[in-house]
Protein backbone atom coordinates (compact mmCIF):
# COMPACT_ATOMS: atom_id res chain seq x y z
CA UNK A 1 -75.21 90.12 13.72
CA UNK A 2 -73.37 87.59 12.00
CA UNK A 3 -71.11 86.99 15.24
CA UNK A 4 -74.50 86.24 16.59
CA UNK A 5 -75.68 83.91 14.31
CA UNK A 6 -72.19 82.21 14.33
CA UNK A 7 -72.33 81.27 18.26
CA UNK A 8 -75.46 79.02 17.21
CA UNK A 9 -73.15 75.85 17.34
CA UNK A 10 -76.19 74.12 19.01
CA UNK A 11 -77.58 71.10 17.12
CA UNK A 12 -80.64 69.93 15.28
CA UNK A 13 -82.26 66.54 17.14
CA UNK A 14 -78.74 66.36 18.94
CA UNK A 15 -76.63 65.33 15.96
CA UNK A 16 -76.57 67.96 13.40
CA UNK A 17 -74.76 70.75 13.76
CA UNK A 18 -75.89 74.45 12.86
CA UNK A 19 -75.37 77.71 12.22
CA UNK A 20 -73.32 76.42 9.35
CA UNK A 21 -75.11 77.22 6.09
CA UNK A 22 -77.04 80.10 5.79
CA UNK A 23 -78.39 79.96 2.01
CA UNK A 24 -81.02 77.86 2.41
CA UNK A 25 -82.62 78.92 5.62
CA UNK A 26 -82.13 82.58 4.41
CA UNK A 27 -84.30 82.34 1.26
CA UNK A 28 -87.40 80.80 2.97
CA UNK A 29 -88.16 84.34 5.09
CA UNK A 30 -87.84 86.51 2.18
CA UNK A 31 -90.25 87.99 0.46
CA UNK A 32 -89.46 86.81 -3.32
CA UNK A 33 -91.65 83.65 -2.59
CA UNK A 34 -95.06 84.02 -4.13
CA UNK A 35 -98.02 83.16 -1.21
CA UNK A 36 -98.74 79.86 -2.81
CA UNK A 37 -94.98 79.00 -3.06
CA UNK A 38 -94.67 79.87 0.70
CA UNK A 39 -97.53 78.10 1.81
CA UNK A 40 -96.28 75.13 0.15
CA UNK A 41 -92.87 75.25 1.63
CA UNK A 42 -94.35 75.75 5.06
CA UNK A 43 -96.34 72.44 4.64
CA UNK A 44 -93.18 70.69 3.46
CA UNK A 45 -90.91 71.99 6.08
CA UNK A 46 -93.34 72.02 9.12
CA UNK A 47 -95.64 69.18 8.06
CA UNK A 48 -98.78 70.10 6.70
CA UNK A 49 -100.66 68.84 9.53
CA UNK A 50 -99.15 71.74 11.64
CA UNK A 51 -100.09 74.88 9.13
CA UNK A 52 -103.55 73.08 9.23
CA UNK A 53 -103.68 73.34 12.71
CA UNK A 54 -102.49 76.87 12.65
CA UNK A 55 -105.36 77.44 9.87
CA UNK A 56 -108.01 75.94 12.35
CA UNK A 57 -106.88 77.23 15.21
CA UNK A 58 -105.90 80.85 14.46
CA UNK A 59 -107.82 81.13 11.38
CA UNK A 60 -111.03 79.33 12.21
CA UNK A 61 -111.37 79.48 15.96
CA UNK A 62 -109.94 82.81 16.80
CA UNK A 63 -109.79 84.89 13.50
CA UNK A 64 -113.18 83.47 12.46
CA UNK A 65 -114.80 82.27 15.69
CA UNK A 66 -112.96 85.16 17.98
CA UNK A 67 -114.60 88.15 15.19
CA UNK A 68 -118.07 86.60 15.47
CA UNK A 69 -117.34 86.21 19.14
CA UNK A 70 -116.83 89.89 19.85
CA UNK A 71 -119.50 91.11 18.20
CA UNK A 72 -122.06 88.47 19.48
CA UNK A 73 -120.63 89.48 23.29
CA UNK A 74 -121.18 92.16 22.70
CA UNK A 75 -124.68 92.76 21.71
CA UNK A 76 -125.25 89.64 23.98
CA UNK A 77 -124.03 92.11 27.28
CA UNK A 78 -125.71 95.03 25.61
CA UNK A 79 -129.15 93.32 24.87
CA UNK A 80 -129.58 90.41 26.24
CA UNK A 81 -128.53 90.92 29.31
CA UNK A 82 -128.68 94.56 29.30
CA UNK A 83 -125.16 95.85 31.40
CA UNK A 84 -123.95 98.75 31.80
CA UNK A 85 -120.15 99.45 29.53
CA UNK A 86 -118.47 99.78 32.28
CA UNK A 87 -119.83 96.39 33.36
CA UNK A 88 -119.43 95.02 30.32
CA UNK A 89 -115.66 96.06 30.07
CA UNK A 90 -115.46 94.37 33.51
CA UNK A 91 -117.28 90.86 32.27
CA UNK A 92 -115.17 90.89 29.47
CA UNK A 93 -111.84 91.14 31.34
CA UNK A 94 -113.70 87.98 33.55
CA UNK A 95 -114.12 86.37 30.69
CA UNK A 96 -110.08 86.46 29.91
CA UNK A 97 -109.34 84.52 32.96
CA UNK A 98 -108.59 81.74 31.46
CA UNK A 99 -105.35 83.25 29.53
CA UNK A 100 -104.16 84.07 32.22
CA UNK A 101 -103.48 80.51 33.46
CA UNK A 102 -101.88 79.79 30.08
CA UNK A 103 -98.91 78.01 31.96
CA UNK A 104 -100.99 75.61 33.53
CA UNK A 105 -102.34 74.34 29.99
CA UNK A 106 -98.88 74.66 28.80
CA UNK A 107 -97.69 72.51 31.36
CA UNK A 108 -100.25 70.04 30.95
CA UNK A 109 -99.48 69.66 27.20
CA UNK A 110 -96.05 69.61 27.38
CA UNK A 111 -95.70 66.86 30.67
CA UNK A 112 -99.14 64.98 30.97
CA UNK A 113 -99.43 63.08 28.00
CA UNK A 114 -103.13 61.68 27.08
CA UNK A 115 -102.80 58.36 26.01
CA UNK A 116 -99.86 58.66 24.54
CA UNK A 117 -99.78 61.92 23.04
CA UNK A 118 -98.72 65.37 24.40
CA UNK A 119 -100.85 67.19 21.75
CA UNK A 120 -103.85 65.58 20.28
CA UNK A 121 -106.39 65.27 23.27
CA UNK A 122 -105.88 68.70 24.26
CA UNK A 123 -107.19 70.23 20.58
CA UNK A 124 -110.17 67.51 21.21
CA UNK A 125 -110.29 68.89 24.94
CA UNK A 126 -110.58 72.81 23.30
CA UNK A 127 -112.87 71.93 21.10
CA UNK A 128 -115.28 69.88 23.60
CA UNK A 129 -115.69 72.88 25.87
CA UNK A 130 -116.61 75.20 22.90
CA UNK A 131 -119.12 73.39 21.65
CA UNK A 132 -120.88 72.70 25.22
CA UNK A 133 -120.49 76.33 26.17
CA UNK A 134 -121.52 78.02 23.11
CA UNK A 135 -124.56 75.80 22.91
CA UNK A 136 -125.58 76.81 26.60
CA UNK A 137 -125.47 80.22 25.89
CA UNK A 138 -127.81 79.86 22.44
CA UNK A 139 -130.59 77.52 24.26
CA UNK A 140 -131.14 79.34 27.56
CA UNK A 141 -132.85 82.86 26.60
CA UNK A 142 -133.16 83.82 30.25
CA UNK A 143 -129.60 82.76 31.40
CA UNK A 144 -128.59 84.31 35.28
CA UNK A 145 -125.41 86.83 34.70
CA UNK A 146 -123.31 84.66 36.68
CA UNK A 147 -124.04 81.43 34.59
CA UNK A 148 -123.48 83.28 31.26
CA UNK A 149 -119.73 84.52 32.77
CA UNK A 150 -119.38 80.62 34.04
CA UNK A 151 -120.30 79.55 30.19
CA UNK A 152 -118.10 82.12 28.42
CA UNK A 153 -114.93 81.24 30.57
CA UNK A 154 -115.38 77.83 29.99
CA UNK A 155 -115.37 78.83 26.54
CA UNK A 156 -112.72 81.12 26.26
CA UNK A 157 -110.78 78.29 28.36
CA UNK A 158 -111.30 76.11 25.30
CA UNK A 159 -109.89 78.94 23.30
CA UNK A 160 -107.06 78.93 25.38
CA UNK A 161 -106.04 75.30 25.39
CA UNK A 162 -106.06 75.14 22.00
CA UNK A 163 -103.81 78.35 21.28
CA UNK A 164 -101.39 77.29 23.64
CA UNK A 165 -101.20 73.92 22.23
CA UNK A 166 -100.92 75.30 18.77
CA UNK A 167 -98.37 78.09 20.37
CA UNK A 168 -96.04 75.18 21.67
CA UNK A 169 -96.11 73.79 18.26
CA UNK A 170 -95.21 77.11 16.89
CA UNK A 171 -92.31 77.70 19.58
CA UNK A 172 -91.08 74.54 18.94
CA UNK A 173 -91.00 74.72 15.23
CA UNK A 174 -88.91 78.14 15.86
CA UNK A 175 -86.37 76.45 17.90
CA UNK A 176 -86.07 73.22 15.23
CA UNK A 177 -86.29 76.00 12.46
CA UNK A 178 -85.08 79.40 13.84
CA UNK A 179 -85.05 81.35 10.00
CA UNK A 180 -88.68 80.35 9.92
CA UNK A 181 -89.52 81.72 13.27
CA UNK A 182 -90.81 84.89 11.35
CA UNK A 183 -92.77 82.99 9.11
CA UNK A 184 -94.38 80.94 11.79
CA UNK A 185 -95.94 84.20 13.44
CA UNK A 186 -97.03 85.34 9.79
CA UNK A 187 -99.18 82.37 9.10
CA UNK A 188 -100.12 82.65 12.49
CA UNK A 189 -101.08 86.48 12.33
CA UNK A 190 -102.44 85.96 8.05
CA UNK A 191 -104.73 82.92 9.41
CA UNK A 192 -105.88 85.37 11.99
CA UNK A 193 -106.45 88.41 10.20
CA UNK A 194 -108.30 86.45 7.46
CA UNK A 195 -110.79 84.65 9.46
CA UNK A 196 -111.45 88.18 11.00
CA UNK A 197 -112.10 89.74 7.78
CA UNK A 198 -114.62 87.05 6.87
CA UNK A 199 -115.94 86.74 10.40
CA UNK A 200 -116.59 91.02 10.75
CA UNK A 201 -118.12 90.96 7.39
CA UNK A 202 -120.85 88.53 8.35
CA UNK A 203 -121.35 89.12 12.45
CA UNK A 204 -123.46 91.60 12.01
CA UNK A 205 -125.54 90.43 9.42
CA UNK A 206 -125.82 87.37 11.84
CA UNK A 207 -126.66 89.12 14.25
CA UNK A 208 -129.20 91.34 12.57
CA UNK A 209 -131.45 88.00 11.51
CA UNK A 210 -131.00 85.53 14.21
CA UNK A 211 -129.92 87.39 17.02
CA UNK A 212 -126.60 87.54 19.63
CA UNK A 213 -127.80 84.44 21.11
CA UNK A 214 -127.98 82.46 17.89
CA UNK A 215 -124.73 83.75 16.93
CA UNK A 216 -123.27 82.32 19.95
CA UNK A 217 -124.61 78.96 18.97
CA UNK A 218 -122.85 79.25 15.53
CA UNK A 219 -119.72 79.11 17.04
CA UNK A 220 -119.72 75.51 17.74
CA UNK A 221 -118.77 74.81 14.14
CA UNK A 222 -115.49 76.28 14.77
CA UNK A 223 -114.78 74.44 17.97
CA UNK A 224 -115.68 71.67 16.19
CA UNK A 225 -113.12 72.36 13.01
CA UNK A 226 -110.48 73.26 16.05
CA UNK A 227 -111.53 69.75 17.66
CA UNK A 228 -110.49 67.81 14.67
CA UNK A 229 -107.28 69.56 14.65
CA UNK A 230 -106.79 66.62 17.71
CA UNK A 231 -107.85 64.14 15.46
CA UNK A 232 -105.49 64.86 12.37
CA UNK A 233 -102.21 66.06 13.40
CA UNK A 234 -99.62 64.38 12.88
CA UNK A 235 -97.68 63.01 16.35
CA UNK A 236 -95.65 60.19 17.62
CA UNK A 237 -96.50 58.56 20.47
CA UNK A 238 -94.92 59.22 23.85
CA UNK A 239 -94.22 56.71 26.42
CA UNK A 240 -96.19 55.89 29.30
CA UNK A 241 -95.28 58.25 32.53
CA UNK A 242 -96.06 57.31 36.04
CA UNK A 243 -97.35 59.54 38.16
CA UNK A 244 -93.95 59.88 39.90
CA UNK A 245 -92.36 60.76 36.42
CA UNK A 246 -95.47 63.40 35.79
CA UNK A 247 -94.37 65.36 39.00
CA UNK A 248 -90.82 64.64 38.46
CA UNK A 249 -91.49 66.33 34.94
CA UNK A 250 -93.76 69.15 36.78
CA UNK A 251 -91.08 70.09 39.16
CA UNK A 252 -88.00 70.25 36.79
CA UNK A 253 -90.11 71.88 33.85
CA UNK A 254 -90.93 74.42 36.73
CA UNK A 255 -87.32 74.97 37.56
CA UNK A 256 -86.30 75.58 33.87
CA UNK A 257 -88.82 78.18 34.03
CA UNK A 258 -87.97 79.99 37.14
CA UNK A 259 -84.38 79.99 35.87
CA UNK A 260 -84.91 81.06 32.69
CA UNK A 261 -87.24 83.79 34.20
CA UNK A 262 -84.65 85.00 36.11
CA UNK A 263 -82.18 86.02 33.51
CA UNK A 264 -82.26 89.76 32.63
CA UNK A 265 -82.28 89.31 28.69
CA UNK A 266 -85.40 87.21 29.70
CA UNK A 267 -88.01 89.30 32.44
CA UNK A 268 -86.57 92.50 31.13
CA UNK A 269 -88.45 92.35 27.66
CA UNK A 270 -91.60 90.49 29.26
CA UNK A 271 -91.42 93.12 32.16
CA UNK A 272 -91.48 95.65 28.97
CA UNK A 273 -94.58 93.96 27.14
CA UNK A 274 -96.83 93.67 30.50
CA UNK A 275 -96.71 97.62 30.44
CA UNK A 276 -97.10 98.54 27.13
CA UNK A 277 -99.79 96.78 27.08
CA UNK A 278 -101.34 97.46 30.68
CA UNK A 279 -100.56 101.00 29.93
CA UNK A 280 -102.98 101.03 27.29
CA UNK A 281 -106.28 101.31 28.12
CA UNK A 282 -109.14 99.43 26.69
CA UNK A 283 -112.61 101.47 27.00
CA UNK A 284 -113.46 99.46 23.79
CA UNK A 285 -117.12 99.19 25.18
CA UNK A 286 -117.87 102.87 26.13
CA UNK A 287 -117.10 103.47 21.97
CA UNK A 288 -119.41 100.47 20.89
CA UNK A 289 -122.31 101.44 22.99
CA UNK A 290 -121.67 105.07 22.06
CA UNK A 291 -121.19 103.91 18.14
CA UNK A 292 -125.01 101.75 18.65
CA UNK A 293 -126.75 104.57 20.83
CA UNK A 294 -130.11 106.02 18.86
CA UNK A 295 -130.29 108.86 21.18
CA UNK A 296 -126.85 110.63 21.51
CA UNK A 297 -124.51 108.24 19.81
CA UNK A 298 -123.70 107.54 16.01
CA UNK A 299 -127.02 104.95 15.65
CA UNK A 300 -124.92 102.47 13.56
CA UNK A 301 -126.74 99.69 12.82
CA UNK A 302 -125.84 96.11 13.31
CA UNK A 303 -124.21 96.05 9.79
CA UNK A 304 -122.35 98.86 9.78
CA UNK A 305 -120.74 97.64 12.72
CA UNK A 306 -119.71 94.34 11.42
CA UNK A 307 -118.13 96.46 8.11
CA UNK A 308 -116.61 98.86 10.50
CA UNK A 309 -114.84 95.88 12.03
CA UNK A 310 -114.63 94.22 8.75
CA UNK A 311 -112.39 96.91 7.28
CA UNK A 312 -110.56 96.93 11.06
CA UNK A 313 -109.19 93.31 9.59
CA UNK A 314 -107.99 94.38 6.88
CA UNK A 315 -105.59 96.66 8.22
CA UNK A 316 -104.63 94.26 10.46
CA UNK A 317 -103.82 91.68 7.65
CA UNK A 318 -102.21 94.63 5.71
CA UNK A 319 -100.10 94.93 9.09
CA UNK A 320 -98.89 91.28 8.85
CA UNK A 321 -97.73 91.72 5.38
CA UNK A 322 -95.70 94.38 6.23
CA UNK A 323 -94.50 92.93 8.69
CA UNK A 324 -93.41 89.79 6.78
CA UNK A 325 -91.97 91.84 3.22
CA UNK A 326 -90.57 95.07 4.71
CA UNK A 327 -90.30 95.16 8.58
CA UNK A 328 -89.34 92.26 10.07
CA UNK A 329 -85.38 92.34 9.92
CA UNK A 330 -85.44 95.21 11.95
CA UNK A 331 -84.27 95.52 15.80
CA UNK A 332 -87.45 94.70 17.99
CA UNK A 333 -86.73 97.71 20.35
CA UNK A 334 -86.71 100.02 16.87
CA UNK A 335 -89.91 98.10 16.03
CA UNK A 336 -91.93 98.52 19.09
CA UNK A 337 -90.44 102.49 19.72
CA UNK A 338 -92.36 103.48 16.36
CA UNK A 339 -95.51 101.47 16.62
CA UNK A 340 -95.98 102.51 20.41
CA UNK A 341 -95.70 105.98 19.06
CA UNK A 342 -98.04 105.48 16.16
CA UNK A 343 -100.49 103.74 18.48
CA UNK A 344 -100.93 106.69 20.70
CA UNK A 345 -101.19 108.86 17.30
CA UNK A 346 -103.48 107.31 16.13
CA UNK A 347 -105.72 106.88 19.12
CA UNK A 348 -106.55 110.45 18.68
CA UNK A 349 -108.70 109.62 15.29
CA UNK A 350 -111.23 108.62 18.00
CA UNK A 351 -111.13 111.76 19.43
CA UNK A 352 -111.93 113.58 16.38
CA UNK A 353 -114.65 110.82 16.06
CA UNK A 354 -116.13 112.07 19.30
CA UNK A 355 -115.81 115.68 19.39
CA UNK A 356 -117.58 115.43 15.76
CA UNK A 357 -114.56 117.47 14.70
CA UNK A 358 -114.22 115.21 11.14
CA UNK A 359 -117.76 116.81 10.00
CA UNK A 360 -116.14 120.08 10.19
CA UNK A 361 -113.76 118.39 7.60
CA UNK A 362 -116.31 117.19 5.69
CA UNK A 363 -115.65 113.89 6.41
CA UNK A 364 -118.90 111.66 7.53
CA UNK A 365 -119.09 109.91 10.80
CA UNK A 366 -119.00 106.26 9.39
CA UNK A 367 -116.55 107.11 6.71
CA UNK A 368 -114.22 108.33 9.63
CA UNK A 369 -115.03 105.82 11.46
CA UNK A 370 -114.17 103.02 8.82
CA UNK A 371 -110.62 104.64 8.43
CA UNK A 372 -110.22 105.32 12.39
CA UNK A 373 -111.01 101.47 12.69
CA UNK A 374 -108.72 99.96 9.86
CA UNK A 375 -105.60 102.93 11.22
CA UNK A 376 -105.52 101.31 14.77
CA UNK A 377 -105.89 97.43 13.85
CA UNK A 378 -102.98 97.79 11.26
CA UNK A 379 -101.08 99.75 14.24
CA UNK A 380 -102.00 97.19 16.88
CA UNK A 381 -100.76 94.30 14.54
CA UNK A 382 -97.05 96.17 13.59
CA UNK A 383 -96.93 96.59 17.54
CA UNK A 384 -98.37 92.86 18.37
CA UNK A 385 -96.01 91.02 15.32
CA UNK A 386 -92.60 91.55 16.77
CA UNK A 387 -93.54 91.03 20.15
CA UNK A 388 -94.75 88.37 19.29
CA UNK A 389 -91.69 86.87 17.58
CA UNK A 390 -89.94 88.16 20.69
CA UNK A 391 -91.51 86.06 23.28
CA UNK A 392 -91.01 82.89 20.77
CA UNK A 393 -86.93 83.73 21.08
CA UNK A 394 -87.13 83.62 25.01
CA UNK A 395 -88.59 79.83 25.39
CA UNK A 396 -85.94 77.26 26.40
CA UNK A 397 -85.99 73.74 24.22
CA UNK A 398 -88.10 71.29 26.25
CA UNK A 399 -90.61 73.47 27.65
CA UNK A 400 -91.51 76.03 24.56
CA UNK A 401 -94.95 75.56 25.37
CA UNK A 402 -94.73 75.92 28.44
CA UNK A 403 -92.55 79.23 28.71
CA UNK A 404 -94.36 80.36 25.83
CA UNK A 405 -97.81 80.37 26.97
CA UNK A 406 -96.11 82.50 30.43
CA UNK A 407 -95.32 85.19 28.46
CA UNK A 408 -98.44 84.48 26.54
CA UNK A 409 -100.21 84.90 30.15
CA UNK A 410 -98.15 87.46 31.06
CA UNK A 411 -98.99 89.86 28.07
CA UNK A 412 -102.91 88.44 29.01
CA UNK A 413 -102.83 90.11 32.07
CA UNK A 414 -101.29 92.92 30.78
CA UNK A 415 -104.48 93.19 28.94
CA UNK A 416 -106.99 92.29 31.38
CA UNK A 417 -105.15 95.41 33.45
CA UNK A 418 -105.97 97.65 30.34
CA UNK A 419 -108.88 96.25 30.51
CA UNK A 420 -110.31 97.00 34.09
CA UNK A 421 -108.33 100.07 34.60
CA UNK A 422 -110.53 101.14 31.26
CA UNK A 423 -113.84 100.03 32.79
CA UNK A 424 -112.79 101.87 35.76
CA UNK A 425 -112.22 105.21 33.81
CA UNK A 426 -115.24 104.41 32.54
CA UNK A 427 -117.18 104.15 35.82
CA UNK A 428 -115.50 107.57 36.95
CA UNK A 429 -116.45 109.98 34.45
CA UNK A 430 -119.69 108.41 34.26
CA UNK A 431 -120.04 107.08 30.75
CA UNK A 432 -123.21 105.07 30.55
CA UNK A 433 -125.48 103.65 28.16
CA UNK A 434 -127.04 106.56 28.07
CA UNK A 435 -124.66 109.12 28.47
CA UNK A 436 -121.43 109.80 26.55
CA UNK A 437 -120.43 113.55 27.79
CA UNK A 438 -117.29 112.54 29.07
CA UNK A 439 -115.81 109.63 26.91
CA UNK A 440 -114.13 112.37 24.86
CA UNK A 441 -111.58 112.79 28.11
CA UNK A 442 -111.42 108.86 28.47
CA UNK A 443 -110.27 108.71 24.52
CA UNK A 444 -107.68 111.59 25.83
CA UNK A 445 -106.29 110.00 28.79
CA UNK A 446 -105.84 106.51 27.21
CA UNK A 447 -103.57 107.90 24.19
CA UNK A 448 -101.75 110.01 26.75
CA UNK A 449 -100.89 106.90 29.03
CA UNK A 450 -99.90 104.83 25.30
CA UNK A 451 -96.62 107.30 25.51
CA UNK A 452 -95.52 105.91 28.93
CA UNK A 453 -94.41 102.40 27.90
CA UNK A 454 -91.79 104.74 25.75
CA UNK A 455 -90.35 105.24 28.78
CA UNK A 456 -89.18 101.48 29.40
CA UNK A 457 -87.64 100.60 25.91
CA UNK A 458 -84.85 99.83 27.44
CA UNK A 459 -85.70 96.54 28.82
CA UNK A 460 -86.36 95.54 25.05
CA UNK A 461 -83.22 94.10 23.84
CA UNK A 462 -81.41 95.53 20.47
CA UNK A 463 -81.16 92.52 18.72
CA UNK A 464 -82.85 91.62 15.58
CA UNK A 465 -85.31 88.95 14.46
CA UNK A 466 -82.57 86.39 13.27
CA UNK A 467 -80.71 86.85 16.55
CA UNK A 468 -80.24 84.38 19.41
CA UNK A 469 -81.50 85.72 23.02
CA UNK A 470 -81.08 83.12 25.12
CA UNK A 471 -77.85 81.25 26.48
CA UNK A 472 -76.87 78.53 23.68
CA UNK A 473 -76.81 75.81 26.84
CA UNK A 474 -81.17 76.58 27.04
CA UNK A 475 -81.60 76.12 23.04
CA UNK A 476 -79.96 72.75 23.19
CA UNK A 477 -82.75 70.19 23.50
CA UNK A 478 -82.21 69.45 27.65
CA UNK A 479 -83.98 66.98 29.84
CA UNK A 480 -87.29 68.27 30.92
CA UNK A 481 -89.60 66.11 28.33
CA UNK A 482 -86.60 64.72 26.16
CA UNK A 483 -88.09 61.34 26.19
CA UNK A 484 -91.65 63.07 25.18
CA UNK A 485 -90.60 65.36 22.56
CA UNK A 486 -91.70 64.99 18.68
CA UNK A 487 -89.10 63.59 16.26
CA UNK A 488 -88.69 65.41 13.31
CA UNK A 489 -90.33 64.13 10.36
CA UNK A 490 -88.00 62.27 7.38
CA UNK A 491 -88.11 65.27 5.45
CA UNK A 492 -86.81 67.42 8.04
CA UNK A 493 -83.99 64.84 9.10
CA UNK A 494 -83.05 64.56 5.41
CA UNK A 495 -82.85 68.26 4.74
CA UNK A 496 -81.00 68.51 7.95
CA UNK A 497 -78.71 65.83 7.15
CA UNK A 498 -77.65 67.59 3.61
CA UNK A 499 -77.61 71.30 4.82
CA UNK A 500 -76.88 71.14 8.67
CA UNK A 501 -79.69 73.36 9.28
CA UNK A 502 -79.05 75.98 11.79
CA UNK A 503 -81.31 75.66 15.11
């Protein structure tokens, strides 16, 4: 590892040169620093404008906003608008389509500046479409299927633009500080898994008293919050572009994807995280409408629901901090080879759930269901943290958001496969709203097909978090938006300037 870290000769703002003190850097990702401490340090080092955005973005609009906005959908498909699960699974992978186009808002931020900033408008943009959306679906009680899809894609498009404009932020912050890459995903993944805890603690009790519909129209205060995101961050102005120079941009940022796509320490490990997650299968809404049913289901009521998901949080915050203190040092392929495994594992705690096989333990149904629920969000987040951290190594300087929010789409439509193929199992053995015979052999088939992506580990590469993946040629800032690109702020060029910061 330390050859590794020693062929990092690449340079900070094109001046500096790295990989040449390792002190400094080193202390910042370990886990001696208290929370505040760390926070603080973040906000020096990365500007505090940028950990508020993360805050907003990740902690506001999808921690908070995206907990509230499950179970509002849900109940929303389920009541409202009365859909089968099957259905419902299908509407919700609809709903997704938007990350799957991820490049295209990555492109945008990172070529098409808005007068004069490559950032800004496009948090103002994500929050704009939230608020209209959200409010559509609270004021129109009789709303046709098709319009409600339109309005929820145009929302989770807002979603979208606004975590890949906060994601190219975060890539490019890894690049600028590569030791803090870890830390960067942490805040990321604690802002998340905070807002969900709030958020599942009060969805269902928002539900209960004003309804799906009204809790849909809550969640225009966090577009809002993610909408002055746009309005606070700190960024320098870019110059003007013609429209030649925008396509000129377009065409070579396209080219420094293809060709950084095409190397094998690149598609290999993105091949890899397209199947593991494709592989397993979401039938998430056969097991809420089963957990809701009166009749033949577990009759949980609204707020049971929201602690059940509540407590789901929590283990995936726990997750993150393990992560961040004990895991993340280790090789990503070790990483993802034990949480794959544990995934399938513990997928079985809903089949024990189903086949009522925990009463015979003694154990009631919503007690066993709180654990099964906090067990598989602490799994999901050990699996989802290095990969994470992995797809932040593979994006070439220039166009981080870009390439990031490809992978980012790439692992979306890894998920929107789950989640199909899931709606599909769902649809064969004939799980309804009614009917929940068979969704014991749909639990069994999806933690059967979570061992397959064991099977391709060896696409992942060996290397460790504080390793370099790509070429040293791609990490050096090139020529794609070179004019465009945020300057460091004083702090950071002083720092640099004393301890040649490694990039």
């Amino acid at each position: 590892m330390g050859e590794e870290r020693e062929e990092e000769t690449v340079s900070l703002a094109g001046s500096v040169p790295l990989g040449t003190e390792e002190a400094p850097n080193a202390v910042y990702g370990e886990p001696k620093w208290s929370p505040l401490e760390w926070f603080r340090m973040l906000s020096k080092e990365l500007h505090w404008s940028f950990v508020y955005g993360v805050v907003m973005v990740y902690g506001i609009g999808q921690g908070l906003g995206g907990s509230i906005w499950r179970v509002g959908s849900d109940y929303y498909w389920k009541d409202v608008q009365q859909v089968q699960p099957s259905a419902a699974q299908v509407y919700q992978g609809i709903t997704s389509i938007p990350w799957m186009i991820k490049p295209i808002w990555g492109l945008l931020t990172d070529v098409v500046p808005v007068a004069g900033y490559r950032r800004r408008p496009y948090f103002i943009l994500s929050g704009f479409l939230g608020v209209v959306s959200m409010l559509t679906l609270s004021l129109h009680s009789k709303l046709h299927v098709a319009f409600a899809l339109l309005a929820m894609i145009c929302s989770t498009a807002g979603v979208a633009i606004g975590d890949v404009t906060i994601d190219a932020l975060g890539a490019q912050n890894s690049i600028t500080h590569p030791n803090l890459a870890p830390d960067v995903q942490s805040l990321m993944g604690l802002s998340s898994s905070i807002g969900s805890l709030i958020g599942y603690s009060i969805s269902c009790l928002l539900v209960h008293a004003i309804g799906s519909q009204g809790v849909l129209g809550l969640l225009s205060i966090p577009a809002i919050l993610v909408l002055s995101v746009g309005l606070l961050l700190k960024e320098a102005l870019s110059p003007s572009c013609s429209l030649n120079q925008v396509y000129d941009k377009f065409l070579e940022a396209i080219i420094t994807m293809w060709e950084t796509l095409k190397l094998p320490s690149v598609w290999r490990p993105c091949f890899y995280m397209y199947l593991s997650l494709a592989l397993s299968l979401n039938i998430q809404e056969g097991m809420f409408y089963w957990y809701t049913d009166t009749s033949k289901g577990l009759s949980f009521t609204e707020g049971s629901v929201g602690l059940i998901f509540a407590i789901g949080s929590v283990g995936a915050l726990l997750g993150v901090v393990l992560y961040q203190h004990i895991l993340k040092d280790y090789p990503f392929r070790r990483l993802l080879f034990w949480s794959q495994l544990l995934l399938s594992l513990s997928g079985m705690l809903d089949l024990v759930l189903v086949l009522r096989l925990n009463l015979k333990l003694g154990m009631p149904n919503y007690f066993f269901a709180v654990i099964d629920e906090g067990v598989s969000q602490l799994v999901n987040r050990l699996k989802w943290m290095p990969m994470l951290v992995l797809s932040a190594k593979l994006c070439p300087s220039g166009i981080e958001g870009t390439f990031f929010a490809l992978i980012m789409s790439i692992e979306n439509m890894g998920l929107l496969t789950s989640s199909w193929c899931g709606g599909l199992l769902l649809h064969v053995l004939r799980v309804t709203r009614t009917e929940f015979g068979n969704l014991w052999a749909a639990i069994f088939i999806r933690n059967l097909m979570r061992l397959l992506p064991l099977l391709f580990l060896f696409l992942v590469p060996k290397s460790d978090h504080n390793s370099t993946i790509l070429p040293v040629e791609m990490l050096v800032q090139n020529n794609v938006l070179e004019t465009d690109r945020i300057p460091l702020q004083r702090d950071d060029v002083e720092m640099a300037s004393l301890t040649e910061e490694r990039e």
